[in-house]
N, C-alpha and C. Protein backbone atom coordinates (compact mmCIF):
# COMPACT_ATOMS: atom_id res chain seq x y z
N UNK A 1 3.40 28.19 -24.27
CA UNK A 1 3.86 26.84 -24.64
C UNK A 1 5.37 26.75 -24.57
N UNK A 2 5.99 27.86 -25.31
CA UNK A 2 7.39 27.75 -25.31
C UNK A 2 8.12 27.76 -23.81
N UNK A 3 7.39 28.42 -22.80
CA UNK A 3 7.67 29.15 -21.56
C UNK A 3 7.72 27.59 -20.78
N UNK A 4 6.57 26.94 -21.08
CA UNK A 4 6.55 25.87 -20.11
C UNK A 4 7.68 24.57 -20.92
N UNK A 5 7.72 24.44 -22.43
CA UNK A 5 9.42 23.20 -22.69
C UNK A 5 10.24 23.90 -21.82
N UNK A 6 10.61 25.42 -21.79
CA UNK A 6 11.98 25.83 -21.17
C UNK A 6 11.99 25.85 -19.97
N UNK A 7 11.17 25.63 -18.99
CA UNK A 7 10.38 24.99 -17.99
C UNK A 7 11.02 23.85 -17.26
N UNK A 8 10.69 23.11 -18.45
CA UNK A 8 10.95 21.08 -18.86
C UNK A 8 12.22 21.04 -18.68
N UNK A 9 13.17 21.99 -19.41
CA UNK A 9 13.96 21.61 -19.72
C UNK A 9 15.35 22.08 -18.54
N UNK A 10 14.69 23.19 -18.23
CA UNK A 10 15.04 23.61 -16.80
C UNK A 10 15.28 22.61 -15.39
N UNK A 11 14.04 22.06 -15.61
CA UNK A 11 13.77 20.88 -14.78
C UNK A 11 14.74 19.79 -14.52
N UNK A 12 15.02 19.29 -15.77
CA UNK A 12 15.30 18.53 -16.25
C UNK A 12 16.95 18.14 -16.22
N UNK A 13 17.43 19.25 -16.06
CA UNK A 13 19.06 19.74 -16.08
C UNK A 13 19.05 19.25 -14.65
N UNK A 14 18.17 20.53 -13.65
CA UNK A 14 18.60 19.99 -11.98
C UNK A 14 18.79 18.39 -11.85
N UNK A 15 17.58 17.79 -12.19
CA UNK A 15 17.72 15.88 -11.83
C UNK A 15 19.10 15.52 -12.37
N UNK A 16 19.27 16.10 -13.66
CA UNK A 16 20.69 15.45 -14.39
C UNK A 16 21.91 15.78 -13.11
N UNK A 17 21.81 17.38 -12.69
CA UNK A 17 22.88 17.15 -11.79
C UNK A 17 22.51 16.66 -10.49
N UNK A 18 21.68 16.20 -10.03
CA UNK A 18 21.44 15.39 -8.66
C UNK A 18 22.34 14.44 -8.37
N UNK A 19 23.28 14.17 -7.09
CA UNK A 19 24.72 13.27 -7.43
C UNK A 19 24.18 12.35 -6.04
N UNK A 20 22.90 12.75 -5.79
CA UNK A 20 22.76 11.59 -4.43
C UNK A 20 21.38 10.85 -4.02
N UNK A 21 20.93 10.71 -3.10
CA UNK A 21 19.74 9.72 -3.01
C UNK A 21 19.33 11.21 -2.15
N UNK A 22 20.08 11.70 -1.60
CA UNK A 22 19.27 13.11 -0.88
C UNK A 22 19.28 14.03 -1.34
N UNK A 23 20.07 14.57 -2.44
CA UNK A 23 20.00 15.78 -3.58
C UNK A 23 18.34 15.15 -4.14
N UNK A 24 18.25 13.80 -4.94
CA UNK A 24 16.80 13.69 -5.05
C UNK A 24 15.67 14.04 -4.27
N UNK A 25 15.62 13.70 -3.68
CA UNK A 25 14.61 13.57 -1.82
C UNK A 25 14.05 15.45 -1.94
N UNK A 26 15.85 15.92 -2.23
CA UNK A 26 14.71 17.98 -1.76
C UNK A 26 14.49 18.26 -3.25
N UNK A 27 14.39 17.68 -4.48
CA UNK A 27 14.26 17.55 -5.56
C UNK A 27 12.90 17.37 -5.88
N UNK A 28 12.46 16.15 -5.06
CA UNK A 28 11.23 15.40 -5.31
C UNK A 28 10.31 16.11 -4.26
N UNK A 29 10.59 17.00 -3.35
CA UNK A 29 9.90 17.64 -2.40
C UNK A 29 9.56 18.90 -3.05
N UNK A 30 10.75 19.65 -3.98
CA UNK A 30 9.95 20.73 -4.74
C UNK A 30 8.81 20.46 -5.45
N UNK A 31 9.25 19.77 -6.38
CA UNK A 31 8.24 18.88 -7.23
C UNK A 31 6.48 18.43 -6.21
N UNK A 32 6.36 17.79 -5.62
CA UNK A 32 5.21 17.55 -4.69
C UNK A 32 4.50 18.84 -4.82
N UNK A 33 5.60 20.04 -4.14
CA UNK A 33 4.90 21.48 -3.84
C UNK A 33 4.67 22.19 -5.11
N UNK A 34 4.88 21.77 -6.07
CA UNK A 34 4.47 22.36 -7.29
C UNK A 34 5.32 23.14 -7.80
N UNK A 35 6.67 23.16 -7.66
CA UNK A 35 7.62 24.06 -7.66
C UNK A 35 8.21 23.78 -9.13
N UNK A 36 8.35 22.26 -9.27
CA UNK A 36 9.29 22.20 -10.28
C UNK A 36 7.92 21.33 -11.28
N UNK A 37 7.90 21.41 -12.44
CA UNK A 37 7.40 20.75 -13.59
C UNK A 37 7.20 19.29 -13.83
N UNK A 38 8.11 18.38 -13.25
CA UNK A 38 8.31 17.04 -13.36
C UNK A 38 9.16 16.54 -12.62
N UNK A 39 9.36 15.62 -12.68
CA UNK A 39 10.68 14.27 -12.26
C UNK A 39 10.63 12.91 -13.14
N UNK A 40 11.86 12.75 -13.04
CA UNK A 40 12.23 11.65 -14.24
C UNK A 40 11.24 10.25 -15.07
N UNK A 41 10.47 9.98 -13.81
CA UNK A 41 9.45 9.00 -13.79
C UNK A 41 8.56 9.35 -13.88
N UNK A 42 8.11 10.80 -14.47
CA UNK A 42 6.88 11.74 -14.35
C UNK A 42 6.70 13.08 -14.99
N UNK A 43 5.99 13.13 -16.16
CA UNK A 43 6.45 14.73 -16.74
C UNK A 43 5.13 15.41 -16.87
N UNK A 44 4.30 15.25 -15.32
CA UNK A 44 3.33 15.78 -15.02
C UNK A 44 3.16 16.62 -13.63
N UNK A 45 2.45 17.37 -13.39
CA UNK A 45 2.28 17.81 -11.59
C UNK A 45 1.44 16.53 -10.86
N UNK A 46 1.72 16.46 -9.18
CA UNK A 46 0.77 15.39 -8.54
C UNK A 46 -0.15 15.75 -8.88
N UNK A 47 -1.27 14.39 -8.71
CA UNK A 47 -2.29 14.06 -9.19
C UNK A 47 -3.53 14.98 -7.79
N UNK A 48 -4.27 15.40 -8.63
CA UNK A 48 -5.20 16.04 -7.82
C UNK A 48 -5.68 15.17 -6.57
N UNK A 49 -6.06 14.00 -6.55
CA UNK A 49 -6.39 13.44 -5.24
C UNK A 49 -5.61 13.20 -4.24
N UNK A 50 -3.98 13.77 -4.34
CA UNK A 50 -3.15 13.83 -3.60
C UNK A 50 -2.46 15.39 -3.43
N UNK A 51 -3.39 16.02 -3.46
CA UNK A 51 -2.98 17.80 -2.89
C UNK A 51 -3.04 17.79 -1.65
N UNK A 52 -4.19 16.98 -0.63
CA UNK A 52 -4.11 17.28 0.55
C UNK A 52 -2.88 16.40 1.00
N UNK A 53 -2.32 15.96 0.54
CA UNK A 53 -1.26 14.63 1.09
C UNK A 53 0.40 16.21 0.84
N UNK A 54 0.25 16.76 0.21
CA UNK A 54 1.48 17.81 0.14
C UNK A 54 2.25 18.08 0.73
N UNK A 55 1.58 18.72 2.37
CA UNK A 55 2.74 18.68 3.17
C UNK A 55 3.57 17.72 3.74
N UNK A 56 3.00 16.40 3.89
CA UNK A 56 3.75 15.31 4.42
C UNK A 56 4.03 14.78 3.60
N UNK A 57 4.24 14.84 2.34
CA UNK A 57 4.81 13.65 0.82
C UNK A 57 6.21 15.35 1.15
N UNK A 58 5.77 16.23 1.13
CA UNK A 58 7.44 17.09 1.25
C UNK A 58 8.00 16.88 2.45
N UNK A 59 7.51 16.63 3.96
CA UNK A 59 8.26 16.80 4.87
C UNK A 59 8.68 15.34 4.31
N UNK A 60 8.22 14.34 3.95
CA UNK A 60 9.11 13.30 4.02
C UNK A 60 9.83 12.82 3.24
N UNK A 61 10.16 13.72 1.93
CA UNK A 61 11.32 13.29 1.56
C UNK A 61 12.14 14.45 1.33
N UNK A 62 11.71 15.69 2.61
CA UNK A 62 12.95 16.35 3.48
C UNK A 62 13.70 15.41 3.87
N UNK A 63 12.84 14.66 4.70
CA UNK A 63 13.68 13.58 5.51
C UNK A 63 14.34 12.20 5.34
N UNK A 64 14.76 12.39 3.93
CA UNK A 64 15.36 11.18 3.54
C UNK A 64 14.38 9.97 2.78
N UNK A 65 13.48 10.07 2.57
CA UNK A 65 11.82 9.38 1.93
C UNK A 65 11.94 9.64 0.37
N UNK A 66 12.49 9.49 -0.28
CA UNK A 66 12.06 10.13 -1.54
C UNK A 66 10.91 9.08 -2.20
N UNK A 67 9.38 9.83 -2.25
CA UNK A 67 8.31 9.37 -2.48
C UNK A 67 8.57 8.75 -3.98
N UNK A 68 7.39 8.12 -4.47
CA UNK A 68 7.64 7.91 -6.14
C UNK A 68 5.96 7.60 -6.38
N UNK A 69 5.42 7.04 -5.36
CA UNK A 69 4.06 6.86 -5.76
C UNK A 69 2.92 7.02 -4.08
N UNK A 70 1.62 7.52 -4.59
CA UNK A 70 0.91 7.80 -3.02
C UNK A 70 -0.33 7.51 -3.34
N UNK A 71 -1.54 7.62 -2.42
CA UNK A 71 -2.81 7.51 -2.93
C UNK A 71 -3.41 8.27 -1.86
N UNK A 72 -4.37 8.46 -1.13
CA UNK A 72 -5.01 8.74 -0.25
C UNK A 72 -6.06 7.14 -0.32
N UNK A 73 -6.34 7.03 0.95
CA UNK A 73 -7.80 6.29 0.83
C UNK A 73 -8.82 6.58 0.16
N UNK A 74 -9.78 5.29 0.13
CA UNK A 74 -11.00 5.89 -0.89
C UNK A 74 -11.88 5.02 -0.89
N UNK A 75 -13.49 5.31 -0.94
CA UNK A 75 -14.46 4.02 -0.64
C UNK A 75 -15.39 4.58 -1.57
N UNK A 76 -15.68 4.62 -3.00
CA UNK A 76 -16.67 5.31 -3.35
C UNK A 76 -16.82 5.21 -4.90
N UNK A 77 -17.75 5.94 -5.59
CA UNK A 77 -18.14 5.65 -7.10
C UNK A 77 -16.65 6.57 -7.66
N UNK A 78 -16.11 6.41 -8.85
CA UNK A 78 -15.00 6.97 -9.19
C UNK A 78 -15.47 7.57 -10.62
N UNK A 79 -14.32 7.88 -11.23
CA UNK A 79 -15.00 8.58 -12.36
C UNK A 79 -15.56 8.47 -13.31
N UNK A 80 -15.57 6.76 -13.92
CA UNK A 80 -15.99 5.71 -14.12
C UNK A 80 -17.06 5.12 -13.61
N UNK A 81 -18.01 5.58 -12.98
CA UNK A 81 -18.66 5.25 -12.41
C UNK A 81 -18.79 3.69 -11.46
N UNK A 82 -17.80 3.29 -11.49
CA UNK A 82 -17.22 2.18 -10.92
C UNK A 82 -17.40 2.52 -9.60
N UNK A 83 -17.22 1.19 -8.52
CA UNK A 83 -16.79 1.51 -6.95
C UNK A 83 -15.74 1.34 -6.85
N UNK A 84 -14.64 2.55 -6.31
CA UNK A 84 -13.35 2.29 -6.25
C UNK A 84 -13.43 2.22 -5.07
N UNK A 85 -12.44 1.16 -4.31
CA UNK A 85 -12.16 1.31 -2.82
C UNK A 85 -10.26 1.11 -2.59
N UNK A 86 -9.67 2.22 -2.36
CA UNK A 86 -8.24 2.33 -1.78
C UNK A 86 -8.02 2.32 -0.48
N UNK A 87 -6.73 1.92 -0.36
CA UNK A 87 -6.15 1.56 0.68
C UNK A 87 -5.09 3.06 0.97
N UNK A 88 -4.62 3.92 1.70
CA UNK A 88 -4.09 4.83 1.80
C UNK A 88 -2.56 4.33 1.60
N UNK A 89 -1.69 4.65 0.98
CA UNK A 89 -0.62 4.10 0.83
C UNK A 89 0.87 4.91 0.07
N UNK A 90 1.88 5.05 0.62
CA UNK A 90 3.02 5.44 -0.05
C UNK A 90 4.59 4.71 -0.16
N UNK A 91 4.59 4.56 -1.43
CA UNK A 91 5.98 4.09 -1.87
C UNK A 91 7.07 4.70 -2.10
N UNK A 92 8.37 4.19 -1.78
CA UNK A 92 9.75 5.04 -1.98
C UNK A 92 10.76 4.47 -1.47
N UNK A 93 11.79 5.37 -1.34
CA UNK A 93 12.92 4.74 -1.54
C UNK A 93 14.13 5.38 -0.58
N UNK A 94 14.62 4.47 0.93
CA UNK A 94 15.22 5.02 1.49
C UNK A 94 16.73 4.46 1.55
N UNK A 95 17.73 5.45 1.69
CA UNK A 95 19.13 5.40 1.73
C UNK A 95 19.56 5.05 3.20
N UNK A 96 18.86 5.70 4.09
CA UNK A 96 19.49 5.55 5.47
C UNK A 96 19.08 4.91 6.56
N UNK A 97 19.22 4.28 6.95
CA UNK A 97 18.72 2.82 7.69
C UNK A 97 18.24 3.60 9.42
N UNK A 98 19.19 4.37 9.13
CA UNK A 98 17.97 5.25 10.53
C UNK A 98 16.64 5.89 10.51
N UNK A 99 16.61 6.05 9.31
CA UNK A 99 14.87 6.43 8.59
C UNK A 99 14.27 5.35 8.32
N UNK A 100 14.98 4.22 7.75
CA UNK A 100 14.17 3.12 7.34
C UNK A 100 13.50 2.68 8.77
N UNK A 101 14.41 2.44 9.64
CA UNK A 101 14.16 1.79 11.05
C UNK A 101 12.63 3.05 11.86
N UNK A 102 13.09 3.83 11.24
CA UNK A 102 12.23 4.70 12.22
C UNK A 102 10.82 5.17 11.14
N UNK A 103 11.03 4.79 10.03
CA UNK A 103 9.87 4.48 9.10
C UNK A 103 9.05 3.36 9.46
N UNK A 104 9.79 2.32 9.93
CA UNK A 104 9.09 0.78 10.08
C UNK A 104 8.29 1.02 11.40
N UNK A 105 9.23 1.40 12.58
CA UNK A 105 8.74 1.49 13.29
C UNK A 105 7.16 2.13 14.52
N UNK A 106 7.77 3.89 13.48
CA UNK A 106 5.75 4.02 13.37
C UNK A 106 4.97 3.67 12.29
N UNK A 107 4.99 3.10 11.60
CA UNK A 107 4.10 2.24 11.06
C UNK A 107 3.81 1.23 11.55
N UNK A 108 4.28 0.18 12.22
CA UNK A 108 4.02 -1.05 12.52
C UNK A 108 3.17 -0.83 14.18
N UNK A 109 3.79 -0.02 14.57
CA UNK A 109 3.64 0.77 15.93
C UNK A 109 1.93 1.66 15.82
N UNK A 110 1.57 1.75 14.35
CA UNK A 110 -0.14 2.39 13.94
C UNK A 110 -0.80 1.40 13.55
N UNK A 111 -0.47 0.15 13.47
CA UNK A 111 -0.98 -1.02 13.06
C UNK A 111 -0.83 -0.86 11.14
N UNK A 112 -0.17 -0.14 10.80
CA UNK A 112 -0.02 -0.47 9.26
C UNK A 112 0.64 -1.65 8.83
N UNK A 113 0.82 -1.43 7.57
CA UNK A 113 1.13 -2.70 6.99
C UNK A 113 3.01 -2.31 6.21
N UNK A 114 4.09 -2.93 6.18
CA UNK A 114 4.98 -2.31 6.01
C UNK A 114 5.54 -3.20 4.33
N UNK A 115 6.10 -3.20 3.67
CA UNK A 115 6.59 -3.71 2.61
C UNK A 115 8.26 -3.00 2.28
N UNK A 116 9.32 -3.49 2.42
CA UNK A 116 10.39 -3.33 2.25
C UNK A 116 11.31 -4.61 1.44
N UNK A 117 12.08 -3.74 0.50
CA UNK A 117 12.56 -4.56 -0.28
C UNK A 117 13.69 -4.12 -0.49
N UNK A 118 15.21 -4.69 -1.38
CA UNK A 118 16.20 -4.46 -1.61
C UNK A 118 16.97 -5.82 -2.19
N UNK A 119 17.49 -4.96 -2.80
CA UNK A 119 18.37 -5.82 -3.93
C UNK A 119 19.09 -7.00 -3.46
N UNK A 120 19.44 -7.22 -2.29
CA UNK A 120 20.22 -8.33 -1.84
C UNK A 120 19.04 -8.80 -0.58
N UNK A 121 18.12 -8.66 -0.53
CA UNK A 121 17.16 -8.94 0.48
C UNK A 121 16.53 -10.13 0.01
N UNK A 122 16.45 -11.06 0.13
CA UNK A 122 15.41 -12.55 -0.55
C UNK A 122 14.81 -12.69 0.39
N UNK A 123 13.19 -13.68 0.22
CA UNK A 123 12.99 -13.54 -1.34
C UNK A 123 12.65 -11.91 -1.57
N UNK A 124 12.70 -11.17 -2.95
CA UNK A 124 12.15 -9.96 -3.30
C UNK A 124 10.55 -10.44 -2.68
N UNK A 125 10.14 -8.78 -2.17
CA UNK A 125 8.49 -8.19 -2.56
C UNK A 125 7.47 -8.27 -3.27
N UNK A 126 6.91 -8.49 -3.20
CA UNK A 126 5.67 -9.01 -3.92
C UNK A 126 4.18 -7.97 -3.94
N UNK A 127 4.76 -7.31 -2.74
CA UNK A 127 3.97 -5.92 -2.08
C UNK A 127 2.08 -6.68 -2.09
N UNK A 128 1.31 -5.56 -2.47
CA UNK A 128 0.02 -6.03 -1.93
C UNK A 128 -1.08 -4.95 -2.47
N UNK A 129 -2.34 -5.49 -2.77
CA UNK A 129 -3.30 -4.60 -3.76
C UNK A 129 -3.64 -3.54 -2.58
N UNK A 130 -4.02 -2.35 -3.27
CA UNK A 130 -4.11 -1.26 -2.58
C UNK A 130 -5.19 -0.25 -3.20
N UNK A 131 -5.43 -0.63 -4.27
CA UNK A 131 -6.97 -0.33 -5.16
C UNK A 131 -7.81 -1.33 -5.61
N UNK A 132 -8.89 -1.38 -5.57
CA UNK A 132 -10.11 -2.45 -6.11
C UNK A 132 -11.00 -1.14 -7.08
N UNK A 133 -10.97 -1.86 -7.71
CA UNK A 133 -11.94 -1.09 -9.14
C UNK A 133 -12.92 -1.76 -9.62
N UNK A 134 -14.41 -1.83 -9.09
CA UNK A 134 -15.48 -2.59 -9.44
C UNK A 134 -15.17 -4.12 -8.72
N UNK A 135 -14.40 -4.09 -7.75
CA UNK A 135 -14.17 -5.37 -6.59
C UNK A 135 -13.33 -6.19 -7.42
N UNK A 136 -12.21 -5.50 -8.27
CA UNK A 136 -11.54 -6.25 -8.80
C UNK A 136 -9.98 -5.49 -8.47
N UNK A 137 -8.93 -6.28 -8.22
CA UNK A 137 -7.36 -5.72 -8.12
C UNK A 137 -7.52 -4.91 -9.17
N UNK A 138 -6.36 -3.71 -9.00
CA UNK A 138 -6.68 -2.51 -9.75
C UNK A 138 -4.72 -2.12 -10.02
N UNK A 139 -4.52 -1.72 -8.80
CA UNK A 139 -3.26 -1.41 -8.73
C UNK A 139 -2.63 -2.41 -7.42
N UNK A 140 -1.06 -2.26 -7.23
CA UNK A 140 -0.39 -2.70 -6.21
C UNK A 140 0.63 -1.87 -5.85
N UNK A 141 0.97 -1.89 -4.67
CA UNK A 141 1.86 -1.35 -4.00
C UNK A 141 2.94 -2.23 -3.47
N UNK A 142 4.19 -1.62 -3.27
CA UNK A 142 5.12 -2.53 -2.86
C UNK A 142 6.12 -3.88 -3.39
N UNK A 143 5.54 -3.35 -4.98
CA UNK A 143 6.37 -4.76 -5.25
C UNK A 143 7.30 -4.37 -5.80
N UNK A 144 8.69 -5.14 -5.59
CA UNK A 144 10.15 -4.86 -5.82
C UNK A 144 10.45 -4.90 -7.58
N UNK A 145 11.42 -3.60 -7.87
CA UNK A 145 11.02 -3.26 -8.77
C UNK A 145 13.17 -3.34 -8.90
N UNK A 146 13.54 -4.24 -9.91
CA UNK A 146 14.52 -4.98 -10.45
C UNK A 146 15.66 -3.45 -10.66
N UNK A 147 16.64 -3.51 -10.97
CA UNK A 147 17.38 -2.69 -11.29
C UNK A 147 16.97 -2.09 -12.90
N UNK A 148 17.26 -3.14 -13.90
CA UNK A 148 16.55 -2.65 -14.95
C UNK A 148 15.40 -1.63 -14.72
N UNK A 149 14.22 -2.16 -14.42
CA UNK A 149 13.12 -0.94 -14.01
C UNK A 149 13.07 0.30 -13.76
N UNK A 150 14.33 0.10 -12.88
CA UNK A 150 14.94 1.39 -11.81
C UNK A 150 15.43 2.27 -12.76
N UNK A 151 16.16 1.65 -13.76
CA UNK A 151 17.35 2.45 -14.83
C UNK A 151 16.14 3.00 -15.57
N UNK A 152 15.50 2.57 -16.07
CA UNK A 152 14.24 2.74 -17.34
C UNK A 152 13.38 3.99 -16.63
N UNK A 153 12.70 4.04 -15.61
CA UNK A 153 12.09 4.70 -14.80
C UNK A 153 12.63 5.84 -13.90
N UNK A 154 13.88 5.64 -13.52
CA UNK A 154 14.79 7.34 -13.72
C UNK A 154 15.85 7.87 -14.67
N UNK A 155 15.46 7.30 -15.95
CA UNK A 155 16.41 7.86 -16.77
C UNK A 155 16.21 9.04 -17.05
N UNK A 156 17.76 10.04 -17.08
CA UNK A 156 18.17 11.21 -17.13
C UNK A 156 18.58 11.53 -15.63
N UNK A 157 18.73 10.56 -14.66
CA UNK A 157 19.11 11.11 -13.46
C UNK A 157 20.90 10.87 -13.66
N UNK A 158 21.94 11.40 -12.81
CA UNK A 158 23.44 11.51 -13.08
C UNK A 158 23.73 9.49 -12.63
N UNK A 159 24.41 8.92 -12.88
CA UNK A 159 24.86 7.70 -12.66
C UNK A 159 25.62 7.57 -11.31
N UNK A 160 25.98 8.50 -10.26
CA UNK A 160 25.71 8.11 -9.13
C UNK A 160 24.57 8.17 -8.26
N UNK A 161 23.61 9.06 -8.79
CA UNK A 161 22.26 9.00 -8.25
C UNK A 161 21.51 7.90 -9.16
N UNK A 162 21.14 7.63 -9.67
CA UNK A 162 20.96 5.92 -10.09
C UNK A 162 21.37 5.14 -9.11
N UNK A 163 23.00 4.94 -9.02
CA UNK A 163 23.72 4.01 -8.33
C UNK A 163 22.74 3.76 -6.72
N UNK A 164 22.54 4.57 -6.62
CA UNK A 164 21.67 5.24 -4.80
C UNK A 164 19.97 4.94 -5.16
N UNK A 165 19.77 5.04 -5.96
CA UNK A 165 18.51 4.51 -5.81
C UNK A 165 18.22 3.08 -6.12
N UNK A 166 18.99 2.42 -7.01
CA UNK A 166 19.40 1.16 -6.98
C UNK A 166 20.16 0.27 -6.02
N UNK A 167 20.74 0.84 -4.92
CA UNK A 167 21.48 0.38 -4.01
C UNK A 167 20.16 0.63 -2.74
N UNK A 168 18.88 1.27 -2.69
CA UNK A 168 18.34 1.78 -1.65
C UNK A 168 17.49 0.78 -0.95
N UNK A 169 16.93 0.96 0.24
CA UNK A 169 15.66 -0.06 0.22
C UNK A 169 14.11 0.60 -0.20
N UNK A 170 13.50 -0.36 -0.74
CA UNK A 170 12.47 -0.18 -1.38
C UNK A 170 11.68 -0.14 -0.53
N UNK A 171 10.67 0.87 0.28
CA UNK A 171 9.55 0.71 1.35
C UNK A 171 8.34 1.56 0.90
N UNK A 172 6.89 0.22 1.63
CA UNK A 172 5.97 1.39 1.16
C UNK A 172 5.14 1.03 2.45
N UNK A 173 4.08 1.70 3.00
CA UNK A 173 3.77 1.67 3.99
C UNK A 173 2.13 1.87 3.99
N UNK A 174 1.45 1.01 4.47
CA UNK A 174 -0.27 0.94 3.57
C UNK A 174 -0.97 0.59 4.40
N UNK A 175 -2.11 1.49 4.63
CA UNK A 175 -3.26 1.10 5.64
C UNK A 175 -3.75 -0.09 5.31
N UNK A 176 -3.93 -1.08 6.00
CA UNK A 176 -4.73 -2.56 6.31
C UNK A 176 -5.95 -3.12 5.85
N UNK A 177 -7.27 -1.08 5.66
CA UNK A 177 -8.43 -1.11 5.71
C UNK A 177 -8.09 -0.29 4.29
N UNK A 178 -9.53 -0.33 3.33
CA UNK A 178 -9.70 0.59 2.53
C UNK A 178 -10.29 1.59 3.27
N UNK A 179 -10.33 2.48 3.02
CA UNK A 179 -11.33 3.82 2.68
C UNK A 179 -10.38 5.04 3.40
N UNK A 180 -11.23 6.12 3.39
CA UNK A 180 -10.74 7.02 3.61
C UNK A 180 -9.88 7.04 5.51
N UNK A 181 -8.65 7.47 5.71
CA UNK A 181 -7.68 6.90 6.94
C UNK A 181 -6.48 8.29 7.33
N UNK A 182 -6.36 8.63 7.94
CA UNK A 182 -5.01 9.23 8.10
C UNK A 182 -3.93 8.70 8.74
N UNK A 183 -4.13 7.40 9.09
CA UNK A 183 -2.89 6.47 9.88
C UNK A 183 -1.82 6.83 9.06
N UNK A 184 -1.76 6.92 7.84
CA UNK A 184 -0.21 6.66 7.04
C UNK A 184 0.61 7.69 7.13
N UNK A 185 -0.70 8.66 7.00
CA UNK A 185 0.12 10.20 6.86
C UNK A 185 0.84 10.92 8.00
N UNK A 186 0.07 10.39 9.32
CA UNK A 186 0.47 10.54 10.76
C UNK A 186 1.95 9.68 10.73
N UNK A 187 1.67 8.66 10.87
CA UNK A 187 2.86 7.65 11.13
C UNK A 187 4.18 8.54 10.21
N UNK A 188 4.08 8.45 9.52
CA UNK A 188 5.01 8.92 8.34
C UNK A 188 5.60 10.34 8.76
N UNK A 189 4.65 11.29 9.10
CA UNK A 189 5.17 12.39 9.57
C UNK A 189 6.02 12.22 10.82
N UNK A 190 5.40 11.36 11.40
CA UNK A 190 6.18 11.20 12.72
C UNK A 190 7.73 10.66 13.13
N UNK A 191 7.89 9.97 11.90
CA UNK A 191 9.11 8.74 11.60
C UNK A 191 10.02 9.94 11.13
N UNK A 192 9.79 10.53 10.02
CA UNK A 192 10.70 11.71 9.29
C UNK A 192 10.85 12.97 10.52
N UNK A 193 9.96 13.66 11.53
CA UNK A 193 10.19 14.43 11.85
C UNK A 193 11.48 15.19 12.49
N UNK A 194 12.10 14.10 12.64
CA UNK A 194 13.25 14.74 13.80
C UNK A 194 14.85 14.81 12.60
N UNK A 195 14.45 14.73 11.46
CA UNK A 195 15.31 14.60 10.61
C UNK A 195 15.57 15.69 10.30
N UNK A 196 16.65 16.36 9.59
CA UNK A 196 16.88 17.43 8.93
C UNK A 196 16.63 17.77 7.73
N UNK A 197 16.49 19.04 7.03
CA UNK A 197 15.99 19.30 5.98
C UNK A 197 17.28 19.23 5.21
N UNK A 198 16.57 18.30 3.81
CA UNK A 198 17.75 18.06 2.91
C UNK A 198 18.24 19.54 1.92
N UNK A 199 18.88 19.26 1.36
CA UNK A 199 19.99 20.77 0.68
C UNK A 199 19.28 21.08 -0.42
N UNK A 200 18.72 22.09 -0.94
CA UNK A 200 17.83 22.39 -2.33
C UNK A 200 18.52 22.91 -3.49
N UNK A 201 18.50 21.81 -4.35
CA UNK A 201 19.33 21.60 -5.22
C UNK A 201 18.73 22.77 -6.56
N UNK A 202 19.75 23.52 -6.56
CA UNK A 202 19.18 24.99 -7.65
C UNK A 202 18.72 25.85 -7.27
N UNK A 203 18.55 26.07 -5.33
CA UNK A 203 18.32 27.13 -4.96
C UNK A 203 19.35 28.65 -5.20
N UNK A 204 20.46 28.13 -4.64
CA UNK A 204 21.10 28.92 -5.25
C UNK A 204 21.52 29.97 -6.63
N UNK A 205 20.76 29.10 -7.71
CA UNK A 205 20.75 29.98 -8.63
C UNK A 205 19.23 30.74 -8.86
N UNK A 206 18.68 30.67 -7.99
CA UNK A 206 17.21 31.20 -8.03
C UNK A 206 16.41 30.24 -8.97
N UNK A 207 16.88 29.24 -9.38
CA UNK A 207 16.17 28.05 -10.22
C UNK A 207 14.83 27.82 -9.66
């Protein structure tokens, strides 16, 4: 118990010193791989129905993507015995307009569906349902999420990394169809690939 707060708290220091939108990105890529304990908006490991999604939720926010939310597709009874039907889908947050552009582009280019937002962009996002739970809206994806939000939902990150995720554009990128799909995960890999791997923040101290 004690092993895993000092863990937390370990954790917890790196985000504090994160000073950029790409110090986050190889931050949030340990984290995915199970490396680190949490992130600011999260003081849990990914969610089991997104293990097979691992390597491409890390290559892509190697590449400037820093994820925040994902799903896989899904057409089927859930645990609830409900019919859940998802839409395959990932949200996040990019700094560099040569990723954004080349994010949009294989996506739109796989027939997905694209949602991008930003603070000086009107009108804001509104994004679009991406789970049905017993044939009813469940969750949404894509909708623009205010600065306040932003502050509330990475607090403990340093105040120029804030500044960068609040200054970023908001994109999420979502299969069209429910059920089970690999369009997103393809597209996505493909957009990030030619990018470089971002700097790993606490490698150096064997963190």
């Amino acid at each position: 118990m004690f092993g895993r707060w000092r863990k937390i708290r370990a954790d917890r220091k790196l985000w504090a010193e994160a000073r950029t939108l790409t110090d986050l990105c190889g931050l949030m890529a340990r984290w995915v791989e199970g490396e680190l304990s949490m992130w600011p908006g999260y003081s849990d490991g990914a969610a089991e129905e997104t293990l097979a999604l691992v390597p491409v939720l890390a290559r892509a926010n190697r590449g400037g993507f820093l994820t925040d939310a994902s799903q896989p597709g899904f057409d089927g009874t859930g645990f609830d015995g409900l019919h859940w039907q998802q839409r395959a889908a990932v949200s996040g947050f990019v700094a560099d307009e040569q990723v954004l552009s080349r994010i949009r582009v294989a996506a739109t280019a796989a027939g997905l569906v694209v949602f991008i937002s930003h603070p000086r962009l009107l009108p804001q996002g509104r994004g679009g349902t991406c789970t049905l739970r017993g044939g009813q809206p469940y969750t949404v994806f894509g909708e623009y999420m205010p600065p306040r939000l932003l502050r509330h939902l990475w607090a403990g990150v340093h105040r120029q990394a804030m500044a960068e995720i609040v200054d970023a554009w908001q994109v999420t990128v979502a299969d069209p169809d429910y059920g089970p799909n690999d369009r997103v995960w393809v597209a996505l890999d493909a957009a990030v690939d030619v990018f470089p791997a971002v700097p790993v923040i606490g490698a150096e101290r064997g963190v």
